[in-house]
Protein backbone atom coordinates (compact mmCIF):
# COMPACT_ATOMS: atom_id res chain seq x y z
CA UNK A 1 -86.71 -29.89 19.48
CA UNK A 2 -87.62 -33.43 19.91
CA UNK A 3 -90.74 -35.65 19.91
CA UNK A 4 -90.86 -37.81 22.97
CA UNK A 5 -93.71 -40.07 21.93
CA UNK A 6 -94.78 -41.00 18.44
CA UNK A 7 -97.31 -38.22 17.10
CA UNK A 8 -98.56 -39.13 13.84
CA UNK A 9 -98.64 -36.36 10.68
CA UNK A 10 -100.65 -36.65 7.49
CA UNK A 11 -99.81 -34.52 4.50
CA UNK A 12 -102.19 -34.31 1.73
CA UNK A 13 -101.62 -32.94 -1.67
CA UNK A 14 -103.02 -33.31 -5.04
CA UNK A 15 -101.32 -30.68 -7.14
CA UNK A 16 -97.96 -31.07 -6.24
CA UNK A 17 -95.38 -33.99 -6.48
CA UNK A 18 -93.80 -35.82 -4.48
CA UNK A 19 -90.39 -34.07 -5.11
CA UNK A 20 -91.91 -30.98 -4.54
CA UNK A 21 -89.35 -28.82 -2.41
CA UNK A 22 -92.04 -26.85 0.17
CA UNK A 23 -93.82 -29.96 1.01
CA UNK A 24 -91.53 -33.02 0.98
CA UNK A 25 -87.63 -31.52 1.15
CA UNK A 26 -88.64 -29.00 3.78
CA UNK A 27 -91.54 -29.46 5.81
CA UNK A 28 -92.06 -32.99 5.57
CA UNK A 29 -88.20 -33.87 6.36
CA UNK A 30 -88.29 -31.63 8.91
CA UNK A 31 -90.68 -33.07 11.12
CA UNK A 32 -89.63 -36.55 10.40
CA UNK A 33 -86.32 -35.28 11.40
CA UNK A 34 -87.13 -34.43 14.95
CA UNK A 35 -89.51 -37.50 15.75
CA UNK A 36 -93.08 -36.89 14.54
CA UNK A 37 -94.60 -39.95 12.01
CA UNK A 38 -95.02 -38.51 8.34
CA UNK A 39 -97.15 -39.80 5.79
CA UNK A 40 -97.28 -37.80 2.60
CA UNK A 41 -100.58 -38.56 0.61
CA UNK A 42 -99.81 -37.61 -3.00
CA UNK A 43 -99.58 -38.36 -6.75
CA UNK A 44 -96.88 -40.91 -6.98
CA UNK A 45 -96.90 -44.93 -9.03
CA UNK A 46 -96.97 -46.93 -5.65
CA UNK A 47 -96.57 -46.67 -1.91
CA UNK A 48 -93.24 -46.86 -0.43
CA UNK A 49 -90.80 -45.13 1.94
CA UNK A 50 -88.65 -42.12 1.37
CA UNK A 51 -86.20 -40.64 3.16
CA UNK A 52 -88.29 -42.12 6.44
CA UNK A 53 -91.37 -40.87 5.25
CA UNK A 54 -94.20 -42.78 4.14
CA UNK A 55 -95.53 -42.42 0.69
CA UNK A 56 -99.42 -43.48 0.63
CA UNK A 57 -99.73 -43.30 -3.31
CA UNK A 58 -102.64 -41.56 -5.43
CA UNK A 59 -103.72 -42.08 -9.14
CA UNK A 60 -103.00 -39.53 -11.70
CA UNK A 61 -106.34 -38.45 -12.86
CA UNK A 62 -107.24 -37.93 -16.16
CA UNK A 63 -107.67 -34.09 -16.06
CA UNK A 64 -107.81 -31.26 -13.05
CA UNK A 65 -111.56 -31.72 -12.95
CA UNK A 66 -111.37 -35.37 -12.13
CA UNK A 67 -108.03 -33.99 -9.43
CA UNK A 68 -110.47 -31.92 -8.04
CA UNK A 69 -113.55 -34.18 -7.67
CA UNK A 70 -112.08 -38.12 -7.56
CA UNK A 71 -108.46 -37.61 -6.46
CA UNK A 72 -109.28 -35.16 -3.51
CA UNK A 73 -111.85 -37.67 -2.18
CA UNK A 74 -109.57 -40.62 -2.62
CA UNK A 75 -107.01 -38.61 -0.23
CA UNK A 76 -110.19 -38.09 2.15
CA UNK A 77 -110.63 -42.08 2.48
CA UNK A 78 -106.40 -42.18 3.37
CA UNK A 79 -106.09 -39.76 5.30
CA UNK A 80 -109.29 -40.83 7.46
CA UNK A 81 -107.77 -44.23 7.24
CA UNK A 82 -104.67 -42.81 8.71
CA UNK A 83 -105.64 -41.74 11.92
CA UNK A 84 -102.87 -39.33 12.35
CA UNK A 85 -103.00 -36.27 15.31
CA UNK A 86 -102.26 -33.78 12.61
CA UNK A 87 -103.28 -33.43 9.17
CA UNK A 88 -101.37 -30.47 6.78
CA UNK A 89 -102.89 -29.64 3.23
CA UNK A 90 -101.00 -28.01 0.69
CA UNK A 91 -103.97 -27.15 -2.03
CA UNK A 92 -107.07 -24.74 -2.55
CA UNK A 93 -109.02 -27.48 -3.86
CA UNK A 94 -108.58 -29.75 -0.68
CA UNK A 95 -110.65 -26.97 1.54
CA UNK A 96 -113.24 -29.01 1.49
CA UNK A 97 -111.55 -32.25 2.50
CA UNK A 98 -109.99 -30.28 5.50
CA UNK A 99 -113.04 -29.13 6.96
CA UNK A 100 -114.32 -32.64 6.89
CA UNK A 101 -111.55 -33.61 8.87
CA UNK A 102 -112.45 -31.27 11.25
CA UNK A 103 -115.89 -32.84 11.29
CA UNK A 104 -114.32 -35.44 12.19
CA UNK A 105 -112.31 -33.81 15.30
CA UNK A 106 -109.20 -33.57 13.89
CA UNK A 107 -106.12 -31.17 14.07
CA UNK A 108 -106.35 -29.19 10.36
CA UNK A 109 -103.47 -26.66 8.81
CA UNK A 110 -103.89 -25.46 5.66
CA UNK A 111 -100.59 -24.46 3.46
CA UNK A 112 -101.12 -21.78 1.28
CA UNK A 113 -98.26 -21.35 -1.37
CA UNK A 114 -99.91 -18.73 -3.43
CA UNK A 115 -102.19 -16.03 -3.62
CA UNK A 116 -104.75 -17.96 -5.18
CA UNK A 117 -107.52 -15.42 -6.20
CA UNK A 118 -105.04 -13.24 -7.43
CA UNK A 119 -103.10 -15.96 -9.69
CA UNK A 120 -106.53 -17.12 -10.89
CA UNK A 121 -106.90 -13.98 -12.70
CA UNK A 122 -103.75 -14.51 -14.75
CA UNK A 123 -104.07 -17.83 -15.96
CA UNK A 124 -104.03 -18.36 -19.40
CA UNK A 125 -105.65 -21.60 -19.58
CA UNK A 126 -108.81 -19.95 -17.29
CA UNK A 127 -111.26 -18.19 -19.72
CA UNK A 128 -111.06 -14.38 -19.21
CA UNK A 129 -115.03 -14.15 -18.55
CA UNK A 130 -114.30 -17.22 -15.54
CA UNK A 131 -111.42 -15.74 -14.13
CA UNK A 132 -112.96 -13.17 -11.65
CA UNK A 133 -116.00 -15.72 -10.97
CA UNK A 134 -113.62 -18.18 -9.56
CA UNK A 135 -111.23 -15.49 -7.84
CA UNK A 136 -114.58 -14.83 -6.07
CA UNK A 137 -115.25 -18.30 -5.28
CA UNK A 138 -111.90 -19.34 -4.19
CA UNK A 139 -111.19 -16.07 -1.91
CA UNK A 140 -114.84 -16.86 -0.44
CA UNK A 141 -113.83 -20.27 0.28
CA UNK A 142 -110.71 -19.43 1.64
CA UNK A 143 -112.28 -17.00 4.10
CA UNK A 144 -115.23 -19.28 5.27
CA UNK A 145 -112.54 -21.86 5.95
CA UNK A 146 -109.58 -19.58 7.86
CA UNK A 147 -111.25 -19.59 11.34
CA UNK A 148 -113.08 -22.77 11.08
CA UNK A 149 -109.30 -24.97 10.78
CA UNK A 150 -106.60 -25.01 13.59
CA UNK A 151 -103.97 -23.14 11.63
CA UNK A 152 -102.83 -21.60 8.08
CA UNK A 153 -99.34 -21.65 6.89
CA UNK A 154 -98.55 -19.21 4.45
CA UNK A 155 -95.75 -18.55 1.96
CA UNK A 156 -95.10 -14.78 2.55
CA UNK A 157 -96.23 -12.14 4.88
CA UNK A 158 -98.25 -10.74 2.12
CA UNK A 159 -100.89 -13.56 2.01
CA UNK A 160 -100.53 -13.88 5.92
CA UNK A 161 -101.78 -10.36 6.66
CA UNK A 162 -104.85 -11.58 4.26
CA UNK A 163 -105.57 -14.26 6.67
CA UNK A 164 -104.78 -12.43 9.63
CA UNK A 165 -107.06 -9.84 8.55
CA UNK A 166 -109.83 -12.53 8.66
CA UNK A 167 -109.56 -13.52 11.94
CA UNK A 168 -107.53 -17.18 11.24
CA UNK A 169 -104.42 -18.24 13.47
CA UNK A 170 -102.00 -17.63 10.45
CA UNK A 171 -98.28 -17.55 10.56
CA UNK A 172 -95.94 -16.94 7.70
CA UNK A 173 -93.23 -19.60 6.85
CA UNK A 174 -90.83 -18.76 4.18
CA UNK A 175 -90.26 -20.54 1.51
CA UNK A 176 -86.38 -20.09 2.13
CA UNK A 177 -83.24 -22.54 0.93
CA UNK A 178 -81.72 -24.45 3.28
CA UNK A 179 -78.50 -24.32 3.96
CA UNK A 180 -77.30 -27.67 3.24
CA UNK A 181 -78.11 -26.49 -0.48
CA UNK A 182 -75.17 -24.32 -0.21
CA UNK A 183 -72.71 -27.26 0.51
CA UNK A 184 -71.94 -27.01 -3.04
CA UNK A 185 -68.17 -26.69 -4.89
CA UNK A 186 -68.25 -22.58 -6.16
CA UNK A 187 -66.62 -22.78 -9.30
CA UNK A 188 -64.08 -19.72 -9.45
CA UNK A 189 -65.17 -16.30 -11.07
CA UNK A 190 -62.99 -15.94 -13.93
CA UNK A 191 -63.64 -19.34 -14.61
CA UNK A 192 -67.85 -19.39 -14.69
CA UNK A 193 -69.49 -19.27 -18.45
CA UNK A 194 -70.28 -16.54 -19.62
CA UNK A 195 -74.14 -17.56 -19.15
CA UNK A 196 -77.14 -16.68 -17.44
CA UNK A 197 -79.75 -18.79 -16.09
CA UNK A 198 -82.97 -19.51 -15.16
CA UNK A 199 -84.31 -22.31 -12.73
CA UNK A 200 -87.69 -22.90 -12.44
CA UNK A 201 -91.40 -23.41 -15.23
CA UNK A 202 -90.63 -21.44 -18.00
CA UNK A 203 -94.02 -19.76 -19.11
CA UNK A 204 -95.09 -16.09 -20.73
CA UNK A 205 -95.65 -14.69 -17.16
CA UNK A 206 -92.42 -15.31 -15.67
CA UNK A 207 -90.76 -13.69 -18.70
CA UNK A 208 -89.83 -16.31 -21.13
CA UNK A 209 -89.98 -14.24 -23.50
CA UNK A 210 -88.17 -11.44 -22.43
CA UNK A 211 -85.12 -13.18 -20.73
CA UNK A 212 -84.63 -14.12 -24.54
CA UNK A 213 -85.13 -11.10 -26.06
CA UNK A 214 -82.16 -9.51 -23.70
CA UNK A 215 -79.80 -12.62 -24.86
CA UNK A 216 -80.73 -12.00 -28.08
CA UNK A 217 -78.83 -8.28 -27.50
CA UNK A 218 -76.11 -9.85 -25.74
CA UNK A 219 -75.24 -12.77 -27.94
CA UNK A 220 -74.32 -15.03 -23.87
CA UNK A 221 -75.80 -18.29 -23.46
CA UNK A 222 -79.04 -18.96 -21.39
CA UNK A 223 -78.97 -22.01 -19.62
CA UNK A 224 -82.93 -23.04 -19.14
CA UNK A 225 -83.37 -25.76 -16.43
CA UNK A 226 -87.36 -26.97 -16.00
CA UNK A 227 -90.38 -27.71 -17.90
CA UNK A 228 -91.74 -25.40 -20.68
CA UNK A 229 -94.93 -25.98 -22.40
CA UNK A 230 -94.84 -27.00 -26.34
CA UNK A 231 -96.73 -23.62 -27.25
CA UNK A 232 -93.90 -21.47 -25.07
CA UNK A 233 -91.03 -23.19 -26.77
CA UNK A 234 -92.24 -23.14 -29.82
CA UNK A 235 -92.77 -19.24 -29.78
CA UNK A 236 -89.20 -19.23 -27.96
CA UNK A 237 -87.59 -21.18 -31.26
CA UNK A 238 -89.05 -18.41 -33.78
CA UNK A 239 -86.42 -16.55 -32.05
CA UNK A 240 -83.01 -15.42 -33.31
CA UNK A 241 -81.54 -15.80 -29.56
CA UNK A 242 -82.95 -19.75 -29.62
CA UNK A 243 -79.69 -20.70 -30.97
CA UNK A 244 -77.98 -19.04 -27.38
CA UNK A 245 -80.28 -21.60 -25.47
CA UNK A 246 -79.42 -24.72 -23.59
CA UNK A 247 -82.46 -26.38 -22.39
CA UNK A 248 -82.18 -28.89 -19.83
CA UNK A 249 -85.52 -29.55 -18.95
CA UNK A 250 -86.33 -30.52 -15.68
CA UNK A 251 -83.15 -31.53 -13.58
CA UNK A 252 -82.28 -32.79 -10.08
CA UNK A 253 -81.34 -30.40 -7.02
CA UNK A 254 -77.89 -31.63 -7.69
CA UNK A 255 -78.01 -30.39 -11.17
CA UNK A 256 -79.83 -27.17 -10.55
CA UNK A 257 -76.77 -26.34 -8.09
CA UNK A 258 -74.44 -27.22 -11.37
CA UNK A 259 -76.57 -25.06 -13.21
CA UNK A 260 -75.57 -22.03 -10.92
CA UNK A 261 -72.50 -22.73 -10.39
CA UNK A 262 -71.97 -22.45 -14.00
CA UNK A 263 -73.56 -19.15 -14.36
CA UNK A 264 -72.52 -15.10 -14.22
CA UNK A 265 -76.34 -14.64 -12.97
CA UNK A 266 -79.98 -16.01 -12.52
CA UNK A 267 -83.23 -14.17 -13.79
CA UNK A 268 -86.23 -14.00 -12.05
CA UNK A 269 -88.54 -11.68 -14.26
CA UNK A 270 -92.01 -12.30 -13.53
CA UNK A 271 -94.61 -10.15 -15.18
CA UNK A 272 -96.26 -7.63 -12.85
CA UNK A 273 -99.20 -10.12 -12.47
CA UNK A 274 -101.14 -9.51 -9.23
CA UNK A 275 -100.10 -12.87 -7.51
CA UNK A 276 -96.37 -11.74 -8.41
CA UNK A 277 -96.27 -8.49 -7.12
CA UNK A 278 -95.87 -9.61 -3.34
CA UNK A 279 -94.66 -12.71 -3.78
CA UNK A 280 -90.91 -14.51 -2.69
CA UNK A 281 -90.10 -16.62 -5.15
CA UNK A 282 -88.32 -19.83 -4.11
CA UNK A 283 -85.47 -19.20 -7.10
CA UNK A 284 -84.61 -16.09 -5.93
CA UNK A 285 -82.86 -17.34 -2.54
CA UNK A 286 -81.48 -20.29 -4.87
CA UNK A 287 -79.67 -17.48 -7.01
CA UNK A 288 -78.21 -15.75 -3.35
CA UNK A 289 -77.73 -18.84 -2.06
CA UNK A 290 -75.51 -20.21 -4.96
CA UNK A 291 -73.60 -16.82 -4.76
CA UNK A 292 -74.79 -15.39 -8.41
CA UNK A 293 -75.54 -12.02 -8.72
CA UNK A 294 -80.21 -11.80 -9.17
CA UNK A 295 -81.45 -9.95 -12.13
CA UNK A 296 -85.03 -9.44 -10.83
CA UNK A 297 -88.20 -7.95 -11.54
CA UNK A 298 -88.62 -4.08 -10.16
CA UNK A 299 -91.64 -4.85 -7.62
CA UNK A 300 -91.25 -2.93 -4.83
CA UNK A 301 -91.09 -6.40 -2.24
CA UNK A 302 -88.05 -7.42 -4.30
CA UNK A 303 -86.23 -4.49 -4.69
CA UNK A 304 -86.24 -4.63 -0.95
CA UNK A 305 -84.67 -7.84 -0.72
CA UNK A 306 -81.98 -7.45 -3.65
CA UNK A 307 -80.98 -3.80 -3.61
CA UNK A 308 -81.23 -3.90 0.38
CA UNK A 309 -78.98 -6.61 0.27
CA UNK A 310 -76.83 -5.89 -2.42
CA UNK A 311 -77.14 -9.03 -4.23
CA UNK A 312 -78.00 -8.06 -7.71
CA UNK A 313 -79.84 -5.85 -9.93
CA UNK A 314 -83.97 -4.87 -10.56
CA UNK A 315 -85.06 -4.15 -13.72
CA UNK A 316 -88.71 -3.31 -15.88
CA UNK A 317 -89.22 -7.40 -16.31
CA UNK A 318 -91.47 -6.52 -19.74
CA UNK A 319 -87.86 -4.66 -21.08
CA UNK A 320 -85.64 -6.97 -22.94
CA UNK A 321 -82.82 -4.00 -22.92
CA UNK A 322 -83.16 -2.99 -19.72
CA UNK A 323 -82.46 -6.67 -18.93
CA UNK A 324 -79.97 -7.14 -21.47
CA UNK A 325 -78.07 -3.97 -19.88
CA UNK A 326 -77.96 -5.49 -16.53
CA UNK A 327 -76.72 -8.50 -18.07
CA UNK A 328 -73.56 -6.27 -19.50
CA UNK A 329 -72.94 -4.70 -16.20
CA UNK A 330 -72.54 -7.94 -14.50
CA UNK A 331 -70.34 -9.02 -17.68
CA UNK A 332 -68.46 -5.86 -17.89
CA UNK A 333 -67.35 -5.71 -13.80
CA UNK A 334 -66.72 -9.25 -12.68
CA UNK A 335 -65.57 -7.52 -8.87
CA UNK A 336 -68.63 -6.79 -8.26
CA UNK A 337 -70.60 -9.28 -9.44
CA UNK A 338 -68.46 -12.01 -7.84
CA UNK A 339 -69.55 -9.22 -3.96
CA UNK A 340 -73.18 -8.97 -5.00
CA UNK A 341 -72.99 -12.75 -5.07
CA UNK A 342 -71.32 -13.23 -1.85
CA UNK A 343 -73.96 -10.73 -0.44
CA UNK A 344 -76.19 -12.58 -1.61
CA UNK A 345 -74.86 -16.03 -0.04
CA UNK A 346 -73.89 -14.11 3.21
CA UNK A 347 -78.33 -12.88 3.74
CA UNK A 348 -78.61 -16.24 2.62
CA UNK A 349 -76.80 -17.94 6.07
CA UNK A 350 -77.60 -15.15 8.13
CA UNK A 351 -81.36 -14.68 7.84
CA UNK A 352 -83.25 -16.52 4.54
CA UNK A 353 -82.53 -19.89 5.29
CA UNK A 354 -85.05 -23.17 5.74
CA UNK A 355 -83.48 -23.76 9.36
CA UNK A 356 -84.75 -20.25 10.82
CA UNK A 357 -88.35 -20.99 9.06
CA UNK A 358 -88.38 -24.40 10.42
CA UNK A 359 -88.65 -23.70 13.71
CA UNK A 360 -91.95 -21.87 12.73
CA UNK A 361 -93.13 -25.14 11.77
CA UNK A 362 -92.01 -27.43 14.85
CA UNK A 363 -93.30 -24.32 17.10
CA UNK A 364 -96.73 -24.23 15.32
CA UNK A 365 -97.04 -28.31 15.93
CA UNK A 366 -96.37 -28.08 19.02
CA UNK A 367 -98.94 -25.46 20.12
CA UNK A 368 -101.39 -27.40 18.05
CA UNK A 369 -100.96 -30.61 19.81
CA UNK A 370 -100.88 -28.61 22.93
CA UNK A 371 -104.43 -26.94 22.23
């Protein structure tokens, strides 16, 4: 698909960066890609132009209050400014810039990543007596919105059939790799570390904890690549397995597909948190995608995807030696770890890939403009 005229796109976040992978790597590049105008409102020191998209640069506010309040109507006044035929919001909080622009007569699509009532009631920096409140608000606000706005994009069919169930003209768009990720040197099997990893925030939820407590049993190294909070890694250096850790912090694409490559397997071990339960996270088609065997959480959604694939293995994500035992099977029978990675690589180019999803997107624009 190409654009035959110039058709102008805003993009408006102010949670995310302007690395972020959904929004700038996939969506964003995407549409520039095939002709359409992008400007990316977001977080960033100054405007500029990347990768033929147009940065329009907003402050870092001084806490998610003032984000919420003074950042989100500073992207209102751009993205009016703009003028563009489509505008595509990424964040709960910009709801009520979107249906402003819609006041206004323009084209609206809101991008929801996450369950959002659901992950509300799991976040530890929410006060337990606020959390359901705000769940309430958020899914109210959500479902006032749906119809009112030209589209929603969501993250997984799980959240779609929420919004399809209220009436909005939702479509689900993976948050798949793409495959140009995969054009990465595989270093050989007997050769690899003998490591796991982990790519991604490393918090309490999405088993910290836990992944350590297994390396602990298995004395391997665990190769840590993003940001951790200085109350999660100090917990994480009270324990004996700390001195099996390699923390990178956060790294470049480049380096997360060194990471892998390095690796026997990746862990993906969210708690059974509400928002978790149904979700696709991004790292788990990174792990099939770089050909490394998943150790994943045991939610039914997942299961689906690894053991129907035969890519890796589930496990109870609270059990350090349940985990720890997967990690010795993979150790212990290199033959089939190096198959449950290529199965993993192979679902990867046939069916969970960016490119397939894509075409979602470039379809959806088009009926939009069309409308």
């Amino acid at each position: 698909m190409t654009i035959s005229k110039k058709i102008k796109v805003c993009i408006l976040t102010t949670v995310h960066p302007l690395t972020d992978t959904r929004i700038f790597h996939k969506q964003a590049k995407s549409l520039a890609r095939v002709g359409y105008e992008v400007t990316l409102v977001v977080r960033h020191h100054r405007d500029e132009i990347v990768d033929g998209i147009r940065v329009v640069a907003l402050p870092n506010p001084a806490n998610r209050i003032q984000r919420m309040t003074k950042t989100a109507w500073q992207a209102y006044k751009l993205a009016l400014k703009n003028n563009a035929d489509i505008y595509h919001f990424h964040d709960p909080e910009l709801i009520p810039i979107g249906l402003l622009l819609k006041l206004h007569g323009k084209r609206v699509i809101y991008d929801v990543h996450e369950d959002v009532p659901r992950q509300n009631l799991s976040k530890h920096y929410i006060p337990t007596i606020f959390r359901k409140p705000l769940s309430l608000m958020i899914e109210t606000l959500e479902a006032f919105s749906a119809c009112r706005l030209n589209a929603v994009i969501t993250a997984t069919p799980f959240i779609n059939e929420r919004f399809l169930k209220l009436g909005a003209h939702a479509i689900n768009i993976n948050n798949y790799p793409r495959l140009s990720e995969m054009c990465f040197n595989d270093i050989p099997w007997e050769q690899k570390e003998k490591a796991f990893c982990y790519i991604g925030v490393i918090t309490e939820i999405r088993g910290a904890f836990e992944m350590l407590g297994a390396i602990e049993k298995i004395k391997c190294s665990l190769l840590l690549a993003g940001n951790i909070t200085s109350r999660v890694e100090g917990g994480l250096k009270k324990m004996h397995g700390w001195r099996y850790v390699e923390a990178l912090g956060h790294v470049s694409r480049t380096d997360v597909q060194r990471v892998m490559a390095r690796s026997l397997g990746g862990f993906v071990l969210f708690h059974p948190a509400p928002n978790h339960i149904n979700a696709q996270p991004n790292k788990l088609f990174e792990y099939m995608s770089a050909s490394i065997p998943v150790i994943a959480s045991n939610f039914l959604l997942w299961k689906e995807i690894v053991e129907g694939v035969g890519c890796g293995i589930c496990v109870d994500p609270l059990n350090p030696e349940e985990i720890a035992r997967a990690c010795r099977q993979i150790m212990a029978n290199p033959e089939e770890a190096e198959r449950m990675g290529k199965n993993g690589r192979r679902a990867v180019k046939e069916k969970y890939n960016w490119e397939i999803e894509s075409e979602k997107l470039l379809t959806l624009y088009q009926r939009i403009l069309e409308s």
